[in-house]
C-alpha atoms as a PDB file:
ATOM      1  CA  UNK A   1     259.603  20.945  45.676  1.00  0.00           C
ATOM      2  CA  UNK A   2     261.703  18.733  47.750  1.00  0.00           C
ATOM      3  CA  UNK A   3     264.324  16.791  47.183  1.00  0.00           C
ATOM      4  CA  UNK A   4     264.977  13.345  49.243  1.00  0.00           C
ATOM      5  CA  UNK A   5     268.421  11.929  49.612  1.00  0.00           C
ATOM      6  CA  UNK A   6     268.459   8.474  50.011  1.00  0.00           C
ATOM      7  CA  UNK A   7     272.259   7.524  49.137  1.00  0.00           C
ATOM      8  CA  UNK A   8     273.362   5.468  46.282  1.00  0.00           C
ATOM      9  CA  UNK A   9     276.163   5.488  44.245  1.00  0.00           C
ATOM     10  CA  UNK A  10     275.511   9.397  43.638  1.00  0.00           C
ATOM     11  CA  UNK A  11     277.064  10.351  46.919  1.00  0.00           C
ATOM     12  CA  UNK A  12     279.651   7.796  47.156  1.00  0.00           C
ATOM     13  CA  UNK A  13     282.995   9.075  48.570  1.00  0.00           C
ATOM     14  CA  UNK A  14     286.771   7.588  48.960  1.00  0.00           C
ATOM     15  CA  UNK A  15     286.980   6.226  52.707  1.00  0.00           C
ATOM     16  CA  UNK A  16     290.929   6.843  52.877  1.00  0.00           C
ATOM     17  CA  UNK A  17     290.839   4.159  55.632  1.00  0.00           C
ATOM     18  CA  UNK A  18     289.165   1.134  54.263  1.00  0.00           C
ATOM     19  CA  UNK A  19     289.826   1.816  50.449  1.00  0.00           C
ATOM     20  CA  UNK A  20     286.094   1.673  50.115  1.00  0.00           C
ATOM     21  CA  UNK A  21     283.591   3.707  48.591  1.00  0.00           C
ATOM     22  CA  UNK A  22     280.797   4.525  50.956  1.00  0.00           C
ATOM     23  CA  UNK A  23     277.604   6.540  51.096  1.00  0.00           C
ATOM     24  CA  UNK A  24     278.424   9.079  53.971  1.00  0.00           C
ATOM     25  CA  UNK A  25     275.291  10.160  56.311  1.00  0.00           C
ATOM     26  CA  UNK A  26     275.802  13.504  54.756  1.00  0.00           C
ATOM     27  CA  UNK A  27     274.061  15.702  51.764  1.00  0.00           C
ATOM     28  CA  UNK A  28     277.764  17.093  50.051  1.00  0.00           C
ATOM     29  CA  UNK A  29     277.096  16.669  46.731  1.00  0.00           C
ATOM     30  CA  UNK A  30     273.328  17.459  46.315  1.00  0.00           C
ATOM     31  CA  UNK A  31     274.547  20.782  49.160  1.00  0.00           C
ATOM     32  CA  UNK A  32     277.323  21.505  46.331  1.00  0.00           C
ATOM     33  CA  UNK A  33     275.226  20.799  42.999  1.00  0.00           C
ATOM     34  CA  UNK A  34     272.408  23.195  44.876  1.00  0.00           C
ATOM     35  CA  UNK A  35     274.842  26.228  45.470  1.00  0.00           C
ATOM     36  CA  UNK A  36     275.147  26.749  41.558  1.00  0.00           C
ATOM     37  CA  UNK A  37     271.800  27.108  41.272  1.00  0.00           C
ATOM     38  CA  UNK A  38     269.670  30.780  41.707  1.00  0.00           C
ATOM     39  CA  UNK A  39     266.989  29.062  43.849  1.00  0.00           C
ATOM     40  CA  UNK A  40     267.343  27.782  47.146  1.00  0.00           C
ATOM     41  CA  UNK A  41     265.620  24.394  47.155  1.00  0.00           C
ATOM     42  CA  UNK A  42     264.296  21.860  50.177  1.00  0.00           C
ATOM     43  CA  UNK A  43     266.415  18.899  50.708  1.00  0.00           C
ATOM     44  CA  UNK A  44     266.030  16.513  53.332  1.00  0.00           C
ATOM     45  CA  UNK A  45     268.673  13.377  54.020  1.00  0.00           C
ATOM     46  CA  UNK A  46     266.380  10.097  54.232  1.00  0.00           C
ATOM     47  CA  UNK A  47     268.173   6.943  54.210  1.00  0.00           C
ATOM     48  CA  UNK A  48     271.920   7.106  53.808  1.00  0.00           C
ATOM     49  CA  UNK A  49     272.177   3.460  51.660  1.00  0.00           C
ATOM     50  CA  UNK A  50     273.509   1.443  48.775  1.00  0.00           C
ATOM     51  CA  UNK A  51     270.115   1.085  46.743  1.00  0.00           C
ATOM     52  CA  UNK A  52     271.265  -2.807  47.072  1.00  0.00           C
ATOM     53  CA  UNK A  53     270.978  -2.630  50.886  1.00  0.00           C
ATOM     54  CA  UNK A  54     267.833  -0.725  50.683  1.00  0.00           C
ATOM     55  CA  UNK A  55     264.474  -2.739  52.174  1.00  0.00           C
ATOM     56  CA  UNK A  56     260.613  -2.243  52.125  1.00  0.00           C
ATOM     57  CA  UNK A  57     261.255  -0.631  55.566  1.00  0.00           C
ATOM     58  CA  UNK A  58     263.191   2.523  53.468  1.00  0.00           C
ATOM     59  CA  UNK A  59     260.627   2.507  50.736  1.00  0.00           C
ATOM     60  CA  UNK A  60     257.748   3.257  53.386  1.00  0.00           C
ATOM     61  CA  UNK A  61     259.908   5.571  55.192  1.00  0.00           C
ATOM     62  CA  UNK A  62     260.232   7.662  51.874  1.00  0.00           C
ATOM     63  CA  UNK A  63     256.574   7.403  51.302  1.00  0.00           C
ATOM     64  CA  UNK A  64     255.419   8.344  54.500  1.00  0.00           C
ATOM     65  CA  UNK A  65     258.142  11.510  54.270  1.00  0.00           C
ATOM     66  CA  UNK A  66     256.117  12.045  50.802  1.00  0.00           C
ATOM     67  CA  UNK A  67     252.526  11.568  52.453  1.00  0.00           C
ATOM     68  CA  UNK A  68     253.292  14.282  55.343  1.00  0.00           C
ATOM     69  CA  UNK A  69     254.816  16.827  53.162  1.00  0.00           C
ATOM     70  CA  UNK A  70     252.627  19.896  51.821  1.00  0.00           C
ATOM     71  CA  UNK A  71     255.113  19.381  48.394  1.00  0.00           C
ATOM     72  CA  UNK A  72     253.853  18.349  45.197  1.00  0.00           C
ATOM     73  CA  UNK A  73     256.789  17.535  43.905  1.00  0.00           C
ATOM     74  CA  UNK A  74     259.790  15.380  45.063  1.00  0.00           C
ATOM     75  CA  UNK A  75     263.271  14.381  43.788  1.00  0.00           C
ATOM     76  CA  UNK A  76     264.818  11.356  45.152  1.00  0.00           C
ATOM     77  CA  UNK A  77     268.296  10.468  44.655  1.00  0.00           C
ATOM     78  CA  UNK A  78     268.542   7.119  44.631  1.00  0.00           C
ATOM     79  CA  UNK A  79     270.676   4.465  43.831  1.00  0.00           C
ATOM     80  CA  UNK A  80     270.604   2.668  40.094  1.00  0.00           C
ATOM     81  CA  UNK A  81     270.320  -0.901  41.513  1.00  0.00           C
ATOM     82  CA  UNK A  82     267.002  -0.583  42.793  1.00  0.00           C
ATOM     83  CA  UNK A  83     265.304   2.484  41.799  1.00  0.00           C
ATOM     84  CA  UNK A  84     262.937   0.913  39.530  1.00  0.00           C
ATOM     85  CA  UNK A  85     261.760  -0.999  42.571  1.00  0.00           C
ATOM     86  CA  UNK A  86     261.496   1.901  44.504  1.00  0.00           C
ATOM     87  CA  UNK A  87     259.961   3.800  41.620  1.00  0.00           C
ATOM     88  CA  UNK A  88     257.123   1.143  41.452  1.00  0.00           C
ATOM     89  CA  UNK A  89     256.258   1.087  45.535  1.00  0.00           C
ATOM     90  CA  UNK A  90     256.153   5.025  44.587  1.00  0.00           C
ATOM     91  CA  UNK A  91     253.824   4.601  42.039  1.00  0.00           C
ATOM     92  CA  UNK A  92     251.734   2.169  43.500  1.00  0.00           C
ATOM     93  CA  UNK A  93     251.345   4.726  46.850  1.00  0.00           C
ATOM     94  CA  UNK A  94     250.898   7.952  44.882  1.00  0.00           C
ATOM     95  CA  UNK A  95     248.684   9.351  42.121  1.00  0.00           C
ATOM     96  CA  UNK A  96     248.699  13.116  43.609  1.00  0.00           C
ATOM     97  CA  UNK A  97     252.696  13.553  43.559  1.00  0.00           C
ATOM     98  CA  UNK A  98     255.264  14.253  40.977  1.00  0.00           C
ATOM     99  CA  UNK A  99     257.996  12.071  42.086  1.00  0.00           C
ATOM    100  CA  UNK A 100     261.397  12.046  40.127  1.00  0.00           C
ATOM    101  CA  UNK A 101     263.733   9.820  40.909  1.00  0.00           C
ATOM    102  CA  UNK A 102     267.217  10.121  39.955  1.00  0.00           C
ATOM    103  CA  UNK A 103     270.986   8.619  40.580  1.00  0.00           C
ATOM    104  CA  UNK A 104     274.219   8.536  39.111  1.00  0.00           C
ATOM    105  CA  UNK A 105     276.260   5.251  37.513  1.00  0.00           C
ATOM    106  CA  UNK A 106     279.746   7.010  38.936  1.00  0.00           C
ATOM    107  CA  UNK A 107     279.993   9.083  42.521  1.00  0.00           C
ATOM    108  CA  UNK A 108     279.784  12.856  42.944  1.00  0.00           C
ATOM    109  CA  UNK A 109     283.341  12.686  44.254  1.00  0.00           C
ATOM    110  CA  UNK A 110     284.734  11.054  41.034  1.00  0.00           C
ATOM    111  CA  UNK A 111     283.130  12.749  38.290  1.00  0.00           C
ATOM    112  CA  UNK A 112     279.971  15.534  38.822  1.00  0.00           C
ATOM    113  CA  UNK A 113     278.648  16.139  35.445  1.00  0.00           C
ATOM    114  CA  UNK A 114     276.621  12.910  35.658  1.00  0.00           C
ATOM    115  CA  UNK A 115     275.626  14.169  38.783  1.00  0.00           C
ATOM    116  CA  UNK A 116     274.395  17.332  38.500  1.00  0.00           C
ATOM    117  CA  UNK A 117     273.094  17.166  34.689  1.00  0.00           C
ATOM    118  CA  UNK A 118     270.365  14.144  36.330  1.00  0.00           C
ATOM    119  CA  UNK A 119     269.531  17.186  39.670  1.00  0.00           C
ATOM    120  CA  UNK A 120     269.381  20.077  37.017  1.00  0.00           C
ATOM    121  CA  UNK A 121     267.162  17.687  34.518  1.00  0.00           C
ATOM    122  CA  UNK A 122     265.551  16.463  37.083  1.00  0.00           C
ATOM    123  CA  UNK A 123     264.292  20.122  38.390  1.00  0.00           C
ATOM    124  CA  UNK A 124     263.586  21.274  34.729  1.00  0.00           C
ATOM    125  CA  UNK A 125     261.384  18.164  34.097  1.00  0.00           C
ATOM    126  CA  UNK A 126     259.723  18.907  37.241  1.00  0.00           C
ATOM    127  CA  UNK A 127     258.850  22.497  36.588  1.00  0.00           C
ATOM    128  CA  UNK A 128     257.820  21.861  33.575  1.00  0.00           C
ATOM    129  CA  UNK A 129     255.588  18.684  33.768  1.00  0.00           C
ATOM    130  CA  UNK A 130     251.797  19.302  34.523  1.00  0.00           C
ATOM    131  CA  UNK A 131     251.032  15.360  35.028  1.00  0.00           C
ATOM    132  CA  UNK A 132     251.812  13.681  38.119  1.00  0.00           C
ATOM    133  CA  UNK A 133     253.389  10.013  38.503  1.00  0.00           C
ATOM    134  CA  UNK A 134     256.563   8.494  39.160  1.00  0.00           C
ATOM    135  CA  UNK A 135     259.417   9.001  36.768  1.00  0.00           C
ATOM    136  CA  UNK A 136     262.857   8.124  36.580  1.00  0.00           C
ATOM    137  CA  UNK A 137     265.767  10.904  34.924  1.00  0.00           C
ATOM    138  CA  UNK A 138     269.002   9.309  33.939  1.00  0.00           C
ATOM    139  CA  UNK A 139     271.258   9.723  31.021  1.00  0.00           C
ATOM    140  CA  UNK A 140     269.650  12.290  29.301  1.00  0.00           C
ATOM    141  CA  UNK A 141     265.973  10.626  29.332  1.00  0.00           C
ATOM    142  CA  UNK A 142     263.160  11.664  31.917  1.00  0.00           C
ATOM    143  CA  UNK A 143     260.677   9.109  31.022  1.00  0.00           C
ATOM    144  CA  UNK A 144     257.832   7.119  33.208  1.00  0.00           C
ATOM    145  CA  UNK A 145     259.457   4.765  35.972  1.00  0.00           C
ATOM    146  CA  UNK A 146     258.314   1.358  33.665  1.00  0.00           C
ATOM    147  CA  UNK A 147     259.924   3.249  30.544  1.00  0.00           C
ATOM    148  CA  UNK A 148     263.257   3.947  31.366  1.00  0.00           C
ATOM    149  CA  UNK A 149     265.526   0.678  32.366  1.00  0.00           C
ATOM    150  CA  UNK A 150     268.578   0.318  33.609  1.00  0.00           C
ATOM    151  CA  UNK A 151     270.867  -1.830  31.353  1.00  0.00           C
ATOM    152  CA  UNK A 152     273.507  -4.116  33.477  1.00  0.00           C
ATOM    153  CA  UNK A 153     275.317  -5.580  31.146  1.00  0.00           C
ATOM    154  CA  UNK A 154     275.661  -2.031  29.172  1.00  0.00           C
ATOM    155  CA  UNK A 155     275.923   0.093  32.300  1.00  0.00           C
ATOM    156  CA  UNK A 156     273.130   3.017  31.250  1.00  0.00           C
ATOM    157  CA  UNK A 157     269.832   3.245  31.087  1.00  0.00           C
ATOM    158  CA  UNK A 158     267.910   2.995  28.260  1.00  0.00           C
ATOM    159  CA  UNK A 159     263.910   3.691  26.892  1.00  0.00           C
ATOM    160  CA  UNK A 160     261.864   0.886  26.682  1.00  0.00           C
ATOM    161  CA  UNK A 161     258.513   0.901  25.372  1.00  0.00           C
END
């Protein structure tokens, strides 16, 4: 298994400076979530973005990371704006791959139950799933990438079918 970190609101951290949140070119709160676990997993920092700043350029660059790898299996944290569109590129690439893609609606930093219940679902799901495709873990639900929707004006995902 490996897990991608492509930024998103997930790793968002205070700038002191600015009075921003920003998506650091680091891997602190997947590195952190990780230590509590009694496996030492693969994690590899990808694109360091907003999901809304992402581009079709960061979509192939993911793939092609997917495409070299000797994995099966891959967890992408990603960001809530866009991972559906990221989770259909993904599933329009791969047929071969379990690919889970997961992301928080508050930062690491602020609150890290969100956080780490998505990673730790996320890695269950994985372990246990025999069929490959491109699915999307958030609040609670692990479903298909078309089946699981993120709901703007309620701020959550929710199952669709």
């Amino acid at each position: 298994m490996l897990i991608l970190n492509s930024g998103g609101t997930f790793n968002k951290r205070y700038n002191e400076i600015s009075g921003e949140l920003e998506v650091p070119y680091d891997n602190y709160a997947i590195e952190k979530i990780l230590k509590s676990f009694n496996f030492k997993y693969a994690l590899a920092g990808v694109v360091y973005k907003d999901s809304l700043e992402m581009n079709a350029q960061d979509r192939k660059m993911i793939a092609q990371i997917i495409m070299e790898s000797q994995d099966d299996t891959f967890i992408v944290i990603h960001g809530t704006d866009t991972m559906e569109l990221t989770a259909e590129f993904l599933d329009e690439v791969f047929e071969d791959k379990k690919i889970i893609l997961i992301g928080a609606m508050k930062p690491f930093e602020i609150d890290s139950i969100e956080s780490t219940l998505n990673l730790g679902m996320a890695i269950g799901f994985s372990k246990a799933l025999d069929v490959n495709g491109v699915y999307i873990c958030m609040n609670g639900h692990v479903k298909t990438w078309n089946k699981l929707i993120k709901n703007r004006e309620l701020g959550k995902f929710e199952v669709v079918e």
